[in-house]
C-alpha atoms as a PDB file:
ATOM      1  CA  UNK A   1     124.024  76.174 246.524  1.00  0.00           C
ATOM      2  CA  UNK A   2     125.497  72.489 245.249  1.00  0.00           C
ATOM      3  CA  UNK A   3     122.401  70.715 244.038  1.00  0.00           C
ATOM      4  CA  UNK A   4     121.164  68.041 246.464  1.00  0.00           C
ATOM      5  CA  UNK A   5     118.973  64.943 246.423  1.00  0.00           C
ATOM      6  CA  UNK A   6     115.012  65.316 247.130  1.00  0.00           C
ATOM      7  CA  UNK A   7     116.256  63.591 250.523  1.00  0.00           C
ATOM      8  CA  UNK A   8     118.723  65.373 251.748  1.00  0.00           C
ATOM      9  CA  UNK A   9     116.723  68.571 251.114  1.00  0.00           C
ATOM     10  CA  UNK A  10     113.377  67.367 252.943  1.00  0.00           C
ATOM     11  CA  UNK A  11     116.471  66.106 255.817  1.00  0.00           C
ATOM     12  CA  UNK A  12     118.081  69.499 255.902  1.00  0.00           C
ATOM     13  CA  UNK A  13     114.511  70.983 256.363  1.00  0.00           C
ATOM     14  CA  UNK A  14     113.395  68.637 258.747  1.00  0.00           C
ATOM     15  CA  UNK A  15     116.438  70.022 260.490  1.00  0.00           C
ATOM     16  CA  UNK A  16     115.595  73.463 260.546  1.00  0.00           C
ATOM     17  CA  UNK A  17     111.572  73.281 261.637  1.00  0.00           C
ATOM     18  CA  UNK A  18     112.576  71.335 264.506  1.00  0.00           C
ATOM     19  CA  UNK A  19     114.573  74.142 265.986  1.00  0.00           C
ATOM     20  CA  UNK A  20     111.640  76.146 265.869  1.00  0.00           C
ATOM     21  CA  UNK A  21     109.234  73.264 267.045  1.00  0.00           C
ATOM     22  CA  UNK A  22     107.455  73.039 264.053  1.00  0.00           C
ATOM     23  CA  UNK A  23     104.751  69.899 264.565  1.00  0.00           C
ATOM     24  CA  UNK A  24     104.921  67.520 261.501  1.00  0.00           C
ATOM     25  CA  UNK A  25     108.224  68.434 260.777  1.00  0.00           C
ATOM     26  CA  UNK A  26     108.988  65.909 257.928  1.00  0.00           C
ATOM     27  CA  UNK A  27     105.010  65.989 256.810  1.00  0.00           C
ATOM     28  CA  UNK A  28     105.528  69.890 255.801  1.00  0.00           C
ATOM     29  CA  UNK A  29     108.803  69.684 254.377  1.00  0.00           C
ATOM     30  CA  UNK A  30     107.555  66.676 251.877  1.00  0.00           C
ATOM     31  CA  UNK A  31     104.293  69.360 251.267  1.00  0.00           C
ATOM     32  CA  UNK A  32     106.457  72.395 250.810  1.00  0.00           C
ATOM     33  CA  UNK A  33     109.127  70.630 248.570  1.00  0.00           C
ATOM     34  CA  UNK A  34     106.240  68.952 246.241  1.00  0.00           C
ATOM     35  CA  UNK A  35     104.533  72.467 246.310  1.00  0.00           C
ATOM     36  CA  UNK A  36     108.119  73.565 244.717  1.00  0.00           C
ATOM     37  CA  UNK A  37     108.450  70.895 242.339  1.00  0.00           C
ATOM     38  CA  UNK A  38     104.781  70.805 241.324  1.00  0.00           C
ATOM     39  CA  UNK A  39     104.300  67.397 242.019  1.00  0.00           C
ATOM     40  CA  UNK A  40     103.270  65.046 244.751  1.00  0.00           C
ATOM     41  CA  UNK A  41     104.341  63.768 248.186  1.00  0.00           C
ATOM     42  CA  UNK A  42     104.071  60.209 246.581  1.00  0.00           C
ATOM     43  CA  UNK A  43     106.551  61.415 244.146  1.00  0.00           C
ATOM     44  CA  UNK A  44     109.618  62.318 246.549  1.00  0.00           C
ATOM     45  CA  UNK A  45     109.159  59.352 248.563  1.00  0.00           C
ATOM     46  CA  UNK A  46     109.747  57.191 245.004  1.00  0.00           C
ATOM     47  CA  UNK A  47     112.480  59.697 243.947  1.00  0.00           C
ATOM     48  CA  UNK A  48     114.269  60.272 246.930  1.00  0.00           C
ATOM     49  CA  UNK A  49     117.745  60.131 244.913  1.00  0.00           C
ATOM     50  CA  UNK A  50     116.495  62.775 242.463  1.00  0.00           C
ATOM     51  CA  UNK A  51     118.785  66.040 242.246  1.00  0.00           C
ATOM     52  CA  UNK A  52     116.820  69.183 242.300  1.00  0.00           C
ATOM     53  CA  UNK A  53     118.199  72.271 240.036  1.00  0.00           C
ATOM     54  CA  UNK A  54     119.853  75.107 242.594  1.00  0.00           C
ATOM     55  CA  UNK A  55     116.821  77.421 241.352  1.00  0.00           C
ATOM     56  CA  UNK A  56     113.812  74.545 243.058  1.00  0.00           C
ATOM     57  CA  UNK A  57     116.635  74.193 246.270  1.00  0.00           C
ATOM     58  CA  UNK A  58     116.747  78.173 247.021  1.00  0.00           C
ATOM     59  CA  UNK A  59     113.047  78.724 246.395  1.00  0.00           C
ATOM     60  CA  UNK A  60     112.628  75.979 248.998  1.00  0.00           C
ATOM     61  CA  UNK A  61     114.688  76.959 251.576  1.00  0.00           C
ATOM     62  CA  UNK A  62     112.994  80.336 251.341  1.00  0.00           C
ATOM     63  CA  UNK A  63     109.988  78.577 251.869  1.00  0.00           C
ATOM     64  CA  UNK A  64     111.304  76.464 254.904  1.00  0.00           C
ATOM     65  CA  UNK A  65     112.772  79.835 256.616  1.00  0.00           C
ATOM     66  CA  UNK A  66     109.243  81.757 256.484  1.00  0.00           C
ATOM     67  CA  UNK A  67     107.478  78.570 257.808  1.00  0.00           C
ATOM     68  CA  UNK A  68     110.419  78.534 260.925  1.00  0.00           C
ATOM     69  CA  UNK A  69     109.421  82.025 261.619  1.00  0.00           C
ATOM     70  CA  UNK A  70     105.818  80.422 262.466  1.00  0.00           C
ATOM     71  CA  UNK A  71     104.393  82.035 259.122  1.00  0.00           C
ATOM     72  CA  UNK A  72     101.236  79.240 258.083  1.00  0.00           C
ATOM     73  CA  UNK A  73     101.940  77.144 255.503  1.00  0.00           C
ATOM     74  CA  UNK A  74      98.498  77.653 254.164  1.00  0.00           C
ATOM     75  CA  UNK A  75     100.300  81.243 253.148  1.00  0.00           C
ATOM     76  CA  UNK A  76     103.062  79.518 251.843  1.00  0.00           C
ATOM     77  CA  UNK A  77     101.277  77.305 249.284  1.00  0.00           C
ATOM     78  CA  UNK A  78      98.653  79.757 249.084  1.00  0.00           C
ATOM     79  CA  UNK A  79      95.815  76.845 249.780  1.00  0.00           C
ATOM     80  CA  UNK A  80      93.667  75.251 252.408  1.00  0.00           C
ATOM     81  CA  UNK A  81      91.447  72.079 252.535  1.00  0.00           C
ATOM     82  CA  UNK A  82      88.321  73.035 253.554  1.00  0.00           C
ATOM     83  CA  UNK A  83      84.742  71.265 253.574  1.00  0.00           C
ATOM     84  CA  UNK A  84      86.941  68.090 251.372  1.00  0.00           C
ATOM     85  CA  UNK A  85      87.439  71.159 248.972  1.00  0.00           C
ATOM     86  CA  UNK A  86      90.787  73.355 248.191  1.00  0.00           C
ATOM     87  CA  UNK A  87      90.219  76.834 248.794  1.00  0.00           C
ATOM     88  CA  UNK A  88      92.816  79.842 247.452  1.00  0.00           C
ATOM     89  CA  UNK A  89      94.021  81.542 250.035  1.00  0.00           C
ATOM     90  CA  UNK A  90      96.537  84.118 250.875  1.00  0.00           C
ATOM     91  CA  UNK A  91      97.698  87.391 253.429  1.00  0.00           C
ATOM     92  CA  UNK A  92      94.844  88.979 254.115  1.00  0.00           C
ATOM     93  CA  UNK A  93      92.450  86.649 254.724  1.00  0.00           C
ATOM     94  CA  UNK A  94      91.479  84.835 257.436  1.00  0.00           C
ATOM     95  CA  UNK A  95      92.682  80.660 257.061  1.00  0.00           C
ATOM     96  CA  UNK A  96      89.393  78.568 257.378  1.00  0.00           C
ATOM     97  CA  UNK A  97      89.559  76.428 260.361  1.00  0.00           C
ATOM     98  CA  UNK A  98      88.022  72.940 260.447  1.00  0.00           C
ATOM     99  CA  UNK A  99      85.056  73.751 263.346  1.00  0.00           C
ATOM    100  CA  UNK A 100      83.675  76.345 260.356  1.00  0.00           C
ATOM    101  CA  UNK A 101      82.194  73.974 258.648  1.00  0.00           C
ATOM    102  CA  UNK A 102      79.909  73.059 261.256  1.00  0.00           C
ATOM    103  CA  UNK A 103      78.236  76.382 260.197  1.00  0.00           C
ATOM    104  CA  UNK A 104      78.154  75.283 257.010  1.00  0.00           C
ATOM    105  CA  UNK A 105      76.577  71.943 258.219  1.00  0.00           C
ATOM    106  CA  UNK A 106      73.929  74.432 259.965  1.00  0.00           C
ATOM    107  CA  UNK A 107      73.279  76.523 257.417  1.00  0.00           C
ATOM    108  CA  UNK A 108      72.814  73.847 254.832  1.00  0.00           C
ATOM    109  CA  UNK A 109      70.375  72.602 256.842  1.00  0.00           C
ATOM    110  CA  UNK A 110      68.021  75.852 257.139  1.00  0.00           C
ATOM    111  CA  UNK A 111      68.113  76.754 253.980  1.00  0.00           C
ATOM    112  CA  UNK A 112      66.901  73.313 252.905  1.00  0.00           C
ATOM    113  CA  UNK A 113      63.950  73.004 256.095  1.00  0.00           C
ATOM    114  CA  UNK A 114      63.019  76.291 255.407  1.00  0.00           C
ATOM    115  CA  UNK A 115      63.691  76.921 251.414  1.00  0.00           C
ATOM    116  CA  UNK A 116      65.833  79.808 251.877  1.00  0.00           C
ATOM    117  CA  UNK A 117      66.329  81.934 248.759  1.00  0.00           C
ATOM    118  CA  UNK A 118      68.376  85.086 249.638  1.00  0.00           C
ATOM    119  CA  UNK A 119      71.175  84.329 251.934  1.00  0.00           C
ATOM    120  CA  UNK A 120      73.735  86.745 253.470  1.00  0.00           C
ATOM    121  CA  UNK A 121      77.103  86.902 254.780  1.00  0.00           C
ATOM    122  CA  UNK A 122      78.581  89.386 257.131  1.00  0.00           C
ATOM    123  CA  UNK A 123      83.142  89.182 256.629  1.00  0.00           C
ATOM    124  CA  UNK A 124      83.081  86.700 254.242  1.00  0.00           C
ATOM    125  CA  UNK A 125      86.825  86.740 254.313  1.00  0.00           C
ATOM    126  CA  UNK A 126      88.429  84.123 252.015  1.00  0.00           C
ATOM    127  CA  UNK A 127      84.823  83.162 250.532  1.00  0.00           C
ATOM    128  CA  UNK A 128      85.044  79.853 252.049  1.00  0.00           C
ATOM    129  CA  UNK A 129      81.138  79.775 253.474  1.00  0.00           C
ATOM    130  CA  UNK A 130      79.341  81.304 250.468  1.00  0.00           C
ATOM    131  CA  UNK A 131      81.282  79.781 248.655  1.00  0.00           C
ATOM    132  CA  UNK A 132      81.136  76.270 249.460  1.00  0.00           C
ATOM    133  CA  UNK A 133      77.762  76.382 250.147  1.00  0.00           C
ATOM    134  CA  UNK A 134      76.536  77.522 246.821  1.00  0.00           C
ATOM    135  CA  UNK A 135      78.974  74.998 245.369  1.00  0.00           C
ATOM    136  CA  UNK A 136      77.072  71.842 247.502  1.00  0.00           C
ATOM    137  CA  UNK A 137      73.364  73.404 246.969  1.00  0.00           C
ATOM    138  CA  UNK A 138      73.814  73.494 242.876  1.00  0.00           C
ATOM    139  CA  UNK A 139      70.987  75.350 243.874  1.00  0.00           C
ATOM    140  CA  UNK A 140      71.466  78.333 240.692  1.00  0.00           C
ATOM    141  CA  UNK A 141      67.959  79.992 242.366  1.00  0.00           C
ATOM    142  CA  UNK A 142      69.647  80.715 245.504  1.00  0.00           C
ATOM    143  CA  UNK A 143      71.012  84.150 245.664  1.00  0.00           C
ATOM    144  CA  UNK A 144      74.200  85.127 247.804  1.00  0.00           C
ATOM    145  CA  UNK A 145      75.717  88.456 248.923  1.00  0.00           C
ATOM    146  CA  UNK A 146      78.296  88.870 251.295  1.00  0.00           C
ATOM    147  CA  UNK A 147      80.405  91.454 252.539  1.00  0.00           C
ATOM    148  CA  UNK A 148      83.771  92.315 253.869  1.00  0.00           C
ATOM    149  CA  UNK A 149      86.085  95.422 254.494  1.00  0.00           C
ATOM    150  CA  UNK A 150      89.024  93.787 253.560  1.00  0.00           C
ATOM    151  CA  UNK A 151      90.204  94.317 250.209  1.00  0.00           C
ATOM    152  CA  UNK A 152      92.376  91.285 249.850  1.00  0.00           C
ATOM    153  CA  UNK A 153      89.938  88.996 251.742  1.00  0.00           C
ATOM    154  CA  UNK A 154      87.449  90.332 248.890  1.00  0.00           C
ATOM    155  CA  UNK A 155      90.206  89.099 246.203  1.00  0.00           C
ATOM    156  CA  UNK A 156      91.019  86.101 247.998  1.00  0.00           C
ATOM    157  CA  UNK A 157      86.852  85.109 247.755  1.00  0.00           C
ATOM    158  CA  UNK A 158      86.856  86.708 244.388  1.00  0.00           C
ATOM    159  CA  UNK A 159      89.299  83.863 243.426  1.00  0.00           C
ATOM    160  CA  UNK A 160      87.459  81.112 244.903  1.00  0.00           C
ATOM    161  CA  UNK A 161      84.121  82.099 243.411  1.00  0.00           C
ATOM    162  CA  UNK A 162      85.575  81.700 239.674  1.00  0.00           C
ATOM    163  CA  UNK A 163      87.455  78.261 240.624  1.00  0.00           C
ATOM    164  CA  UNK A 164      84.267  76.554 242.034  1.00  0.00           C
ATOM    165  CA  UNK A 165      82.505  78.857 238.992  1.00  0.00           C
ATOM    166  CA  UNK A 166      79.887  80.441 241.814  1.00  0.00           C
ATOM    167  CA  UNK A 167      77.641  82.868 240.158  1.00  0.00           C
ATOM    168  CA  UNK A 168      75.254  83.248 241.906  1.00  0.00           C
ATOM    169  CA  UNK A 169      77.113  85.333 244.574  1.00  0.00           C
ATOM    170  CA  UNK A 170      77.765  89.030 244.826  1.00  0.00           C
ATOM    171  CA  UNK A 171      80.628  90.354 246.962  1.00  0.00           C
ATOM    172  CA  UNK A 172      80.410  93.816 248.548  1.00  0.00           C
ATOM    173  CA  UNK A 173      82.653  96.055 249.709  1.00  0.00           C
ATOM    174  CA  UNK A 174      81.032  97.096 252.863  1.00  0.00           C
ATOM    175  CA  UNK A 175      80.695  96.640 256.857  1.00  0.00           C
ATOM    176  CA  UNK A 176      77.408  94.367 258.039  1.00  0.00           C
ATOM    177  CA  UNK A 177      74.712  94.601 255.504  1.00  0.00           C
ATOM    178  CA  UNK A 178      75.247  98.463 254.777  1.00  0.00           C
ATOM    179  CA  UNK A 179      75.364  97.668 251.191  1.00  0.00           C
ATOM    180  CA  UNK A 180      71.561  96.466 251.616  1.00  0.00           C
ATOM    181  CA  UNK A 181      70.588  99.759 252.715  1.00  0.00           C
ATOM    182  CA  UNK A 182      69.989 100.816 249.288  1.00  0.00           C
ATOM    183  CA  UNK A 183      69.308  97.428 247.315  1.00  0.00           C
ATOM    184  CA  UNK A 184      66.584  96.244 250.111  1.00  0.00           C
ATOM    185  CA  UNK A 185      67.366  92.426 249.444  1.00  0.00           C
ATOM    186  CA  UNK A 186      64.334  90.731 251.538  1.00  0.00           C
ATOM    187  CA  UNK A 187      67.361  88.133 253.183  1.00  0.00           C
ATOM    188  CA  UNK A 188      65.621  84.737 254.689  1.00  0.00           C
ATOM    189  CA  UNK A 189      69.424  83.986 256.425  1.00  0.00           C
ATOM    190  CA  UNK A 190      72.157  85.356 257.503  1.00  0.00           C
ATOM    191  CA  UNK A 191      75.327  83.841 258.608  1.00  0.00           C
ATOM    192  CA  UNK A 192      78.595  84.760 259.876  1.00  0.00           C
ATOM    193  CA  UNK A 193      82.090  84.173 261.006  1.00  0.00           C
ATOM    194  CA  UNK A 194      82.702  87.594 262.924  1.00  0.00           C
ATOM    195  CA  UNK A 195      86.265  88.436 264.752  1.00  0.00           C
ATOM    196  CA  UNK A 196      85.713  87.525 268.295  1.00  0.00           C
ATOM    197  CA  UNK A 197      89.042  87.458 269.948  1.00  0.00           C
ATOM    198  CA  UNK A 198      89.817  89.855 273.066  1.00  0.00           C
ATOM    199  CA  UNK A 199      92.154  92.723 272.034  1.00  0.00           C
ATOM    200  CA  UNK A 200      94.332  92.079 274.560  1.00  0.00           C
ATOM    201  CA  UNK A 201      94.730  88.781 273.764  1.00  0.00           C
ATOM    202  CA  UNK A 202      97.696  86.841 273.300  1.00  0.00           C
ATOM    203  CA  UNK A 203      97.726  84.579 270.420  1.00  0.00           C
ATOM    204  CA  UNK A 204     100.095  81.966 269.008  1.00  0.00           C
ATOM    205  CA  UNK A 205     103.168  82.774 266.914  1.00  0.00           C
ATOM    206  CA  UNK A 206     101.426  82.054 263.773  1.00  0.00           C
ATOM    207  CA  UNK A 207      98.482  83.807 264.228  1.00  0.00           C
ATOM    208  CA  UNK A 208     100.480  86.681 264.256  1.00  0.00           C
ATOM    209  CA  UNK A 209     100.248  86.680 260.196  1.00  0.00           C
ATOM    210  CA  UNK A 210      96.595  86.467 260.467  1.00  0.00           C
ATOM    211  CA  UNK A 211      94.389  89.885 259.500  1.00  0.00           C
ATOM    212  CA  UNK A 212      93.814  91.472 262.843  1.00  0.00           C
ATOM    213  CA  UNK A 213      90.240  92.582 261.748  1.00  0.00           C
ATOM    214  CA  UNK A 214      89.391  88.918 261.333  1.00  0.00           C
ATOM    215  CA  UNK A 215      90.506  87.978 264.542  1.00  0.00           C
ATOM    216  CA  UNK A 216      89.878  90.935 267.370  1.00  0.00           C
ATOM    217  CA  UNK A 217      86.544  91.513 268.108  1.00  0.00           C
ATOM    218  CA  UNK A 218      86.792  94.525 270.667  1.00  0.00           C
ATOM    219  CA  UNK A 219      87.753  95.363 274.223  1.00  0.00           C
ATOM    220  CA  UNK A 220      85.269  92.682 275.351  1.00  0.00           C
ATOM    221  CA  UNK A 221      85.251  90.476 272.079  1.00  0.00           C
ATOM    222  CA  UNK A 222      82.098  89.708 271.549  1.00  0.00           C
ATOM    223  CA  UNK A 223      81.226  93.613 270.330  1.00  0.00           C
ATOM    224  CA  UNK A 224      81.206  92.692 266.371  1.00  0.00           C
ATOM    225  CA  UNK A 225      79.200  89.049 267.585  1.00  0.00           C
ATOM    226  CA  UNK A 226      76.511  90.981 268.870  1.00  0.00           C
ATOM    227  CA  UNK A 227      76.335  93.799 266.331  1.00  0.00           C
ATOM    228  CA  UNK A 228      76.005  90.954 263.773  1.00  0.00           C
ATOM    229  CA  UNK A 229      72.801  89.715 266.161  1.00  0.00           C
ATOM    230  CA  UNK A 230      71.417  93.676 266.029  1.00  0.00           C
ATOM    231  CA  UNK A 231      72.216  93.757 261.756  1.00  0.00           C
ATOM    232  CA  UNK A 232      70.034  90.300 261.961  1.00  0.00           C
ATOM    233  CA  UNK A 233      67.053  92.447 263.764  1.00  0.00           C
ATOM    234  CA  UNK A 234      67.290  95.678 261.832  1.00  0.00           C
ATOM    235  CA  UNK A 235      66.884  93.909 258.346  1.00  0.00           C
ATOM    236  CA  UNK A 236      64.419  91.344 259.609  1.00  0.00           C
ATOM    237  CA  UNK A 237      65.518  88.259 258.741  1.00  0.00           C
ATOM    238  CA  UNK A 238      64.063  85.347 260.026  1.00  0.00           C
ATOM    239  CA  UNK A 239      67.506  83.093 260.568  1.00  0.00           C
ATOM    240  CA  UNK A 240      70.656  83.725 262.015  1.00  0.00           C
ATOM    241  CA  UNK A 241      73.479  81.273 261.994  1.00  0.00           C
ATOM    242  CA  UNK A 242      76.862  82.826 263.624  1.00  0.00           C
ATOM    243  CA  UNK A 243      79.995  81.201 265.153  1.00  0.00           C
ATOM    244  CA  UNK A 244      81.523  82.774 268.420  1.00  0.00           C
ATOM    245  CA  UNK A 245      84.190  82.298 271.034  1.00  0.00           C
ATOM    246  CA  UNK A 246      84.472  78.882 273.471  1.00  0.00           C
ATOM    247  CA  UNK A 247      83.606  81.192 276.492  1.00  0.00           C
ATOM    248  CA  UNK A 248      81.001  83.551 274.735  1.00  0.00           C
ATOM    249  CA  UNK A 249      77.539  81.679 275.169  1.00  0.00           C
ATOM    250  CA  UNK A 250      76.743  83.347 278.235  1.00  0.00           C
ATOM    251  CA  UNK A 251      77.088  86.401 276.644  1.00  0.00           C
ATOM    252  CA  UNK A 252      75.221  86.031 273.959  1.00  0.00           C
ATOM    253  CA  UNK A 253      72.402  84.129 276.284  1.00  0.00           C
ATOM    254  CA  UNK A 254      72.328  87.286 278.384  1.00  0.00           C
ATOM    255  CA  UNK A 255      71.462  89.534 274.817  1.00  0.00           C
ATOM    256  CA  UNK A 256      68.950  87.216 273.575  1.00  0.00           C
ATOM    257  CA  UNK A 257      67.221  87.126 277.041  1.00  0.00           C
ATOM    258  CA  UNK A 258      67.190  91.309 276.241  1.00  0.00           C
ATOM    259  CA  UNK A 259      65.522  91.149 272.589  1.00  0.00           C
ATOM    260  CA  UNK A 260      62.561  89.066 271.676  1.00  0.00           C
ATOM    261  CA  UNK A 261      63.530  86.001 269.555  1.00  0.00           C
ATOM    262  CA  UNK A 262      61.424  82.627 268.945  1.00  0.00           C
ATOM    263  CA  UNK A 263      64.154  80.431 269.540  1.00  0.00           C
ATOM    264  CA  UNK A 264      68.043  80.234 270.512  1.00  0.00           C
ATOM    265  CA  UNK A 265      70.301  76.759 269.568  1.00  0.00           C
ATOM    266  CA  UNK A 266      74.014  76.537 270.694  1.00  0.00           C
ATOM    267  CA  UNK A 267      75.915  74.241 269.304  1.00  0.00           C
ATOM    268  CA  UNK A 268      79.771  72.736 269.444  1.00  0.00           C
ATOM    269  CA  UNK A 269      82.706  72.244 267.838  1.00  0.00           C
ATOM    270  CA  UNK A 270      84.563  68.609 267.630  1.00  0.00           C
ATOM    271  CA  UNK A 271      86.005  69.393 270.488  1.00  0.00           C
ATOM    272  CA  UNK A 272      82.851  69.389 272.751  1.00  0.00           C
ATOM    273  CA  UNK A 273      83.734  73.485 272.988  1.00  0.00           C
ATOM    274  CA  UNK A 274      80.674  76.148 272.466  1.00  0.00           C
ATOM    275  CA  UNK A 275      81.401  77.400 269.191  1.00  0.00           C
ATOM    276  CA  UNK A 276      78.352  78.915 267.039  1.00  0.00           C
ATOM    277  CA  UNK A 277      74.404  78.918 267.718  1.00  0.00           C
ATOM    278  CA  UNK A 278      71.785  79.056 265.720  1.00  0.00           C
ATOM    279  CA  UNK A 279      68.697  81.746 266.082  1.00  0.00           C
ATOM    280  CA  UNK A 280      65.213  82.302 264.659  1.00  0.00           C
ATOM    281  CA  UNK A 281      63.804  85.764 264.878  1.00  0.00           C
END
């Protein structure tokens, strides 16, 4: 490959996502190409005659192919913006979408109304909850565990707690809270992000690159939702905060009306959708 201007690559790109309908078309090329060329959007758009060596050009165009064949282009760069924070993540772990940090907007809150101490998470996945919220407490008295099943979602939050230098979190290798069966850790909140899709399902094109034990929650979907609700009861602890499906409230309505509780709080995401609630035991 002839070396080309910045220009004509992000052109040539532009090109080539539009065949495969790629929204933004020009917006990810500039991101991808300044991902290549370690430097910023700003940057091509004042250098726009610039030739780029024939190495930076192929490893581009590799780039541009996977993101035509829908792959996310959080995977591609291998980060997401998340809470005003980038997050590490890659394959394997679930990419934190925007209506999560509502939970972490809820959970914030409890712990600070009801001076929670030991806090749990149940898939923490890329790390992004625990995470960010022990980065915004700067609380170094809370304590955090959370598990997950996945080995590289357990890397990807591995990374993420040494960039935002968390350490007051432990990460478990383990399904619920089975790792608290032996350690007993009196938890004042728990909070999860559980897979709550249909099996059945069909998803978008890019989802399709997405860890399937992140995303299907059972034959119903809401199995691993309410086995998350039954982990909350069997360890007694006194908060729950939990995100779920648009169409899932009556569900989970119907299996609080079945256990006692003191109190139940849905609540939605931006787009006026039922997406978490928010229950005291």
């Amino acid at each position: 490959m002839e070396s080309k201007s910045i220009q004509k690559l992000i052109n040539r790109a532009v090109e080539i996502l539009q065949r495969s309908a790629i929204p933004r078309p020009r917006l990810e090329a500039e991101i991808l190409l300044a991902f290549v060329l370690n430097c910023s959007r700003v940057s091509l758009h004042s250098q726009g005659d610039r030739e780029v060596e024939e190495f930076f050009a192929e490893s581009f165009f590799r780039l541009i192919k996977r993101r035509s064949l829908y792959e996310p282009i959080e995977y591609l760069t291998e980060k997401v913006s998340f809470y005003g924070e980038e997050l590490y993540v890659s394959q394997g772990a679930l990419i934190p979408r925007p209506e999560t940090e509502i939970l972490v907007d809820k959970a914030l809150g409890i712990i600070a109304q009801y001076r929670c101490k030991n806090i749990a998470e149940i898939g923490i996945g890329s790390g992004a909850i625990s995470v960010i919220l022990a980065h915004l407490s700067g609380d170094s008295s809370l304590s955090f565990h959370a598990s997950d099943i996945s080995p590289e979602a357990l890397f990807n939050a591995r990374v993420n707690q040494m960039r935002f230098n968390v350490v007051n979190l432990t990460l478990h290798h383990s399904a619920y809270l089975d790792f608290n069966t032996q350690l007993g850790v009196p938890f004042d909140l728990l909070i999860s992000n559980p897979p709550y899709i249909r099996n059945n399902e069909k998803l978008p094109e890019s989802l399709a690159y997405e860890p399937k034990c992140a995303l299907f929650g059972g034959e119903r979907g809401d199995e691993v939702l309410l086995k998350v609700i039954d982990t909350a009861r069997a360890f007694r602890i006194p908060y729950l905060v939990c995100e779920m499906g648009y169409d899932q409230q009556r569900s989970v309505q119907d299996y609080f009306g079945a256990i006692p509780h003191k109190s139940l709080e849905f609540y939605q995401d931006l787009a006026g959708l039922s997406r978490g609630f928010v229950a005291e035991f």
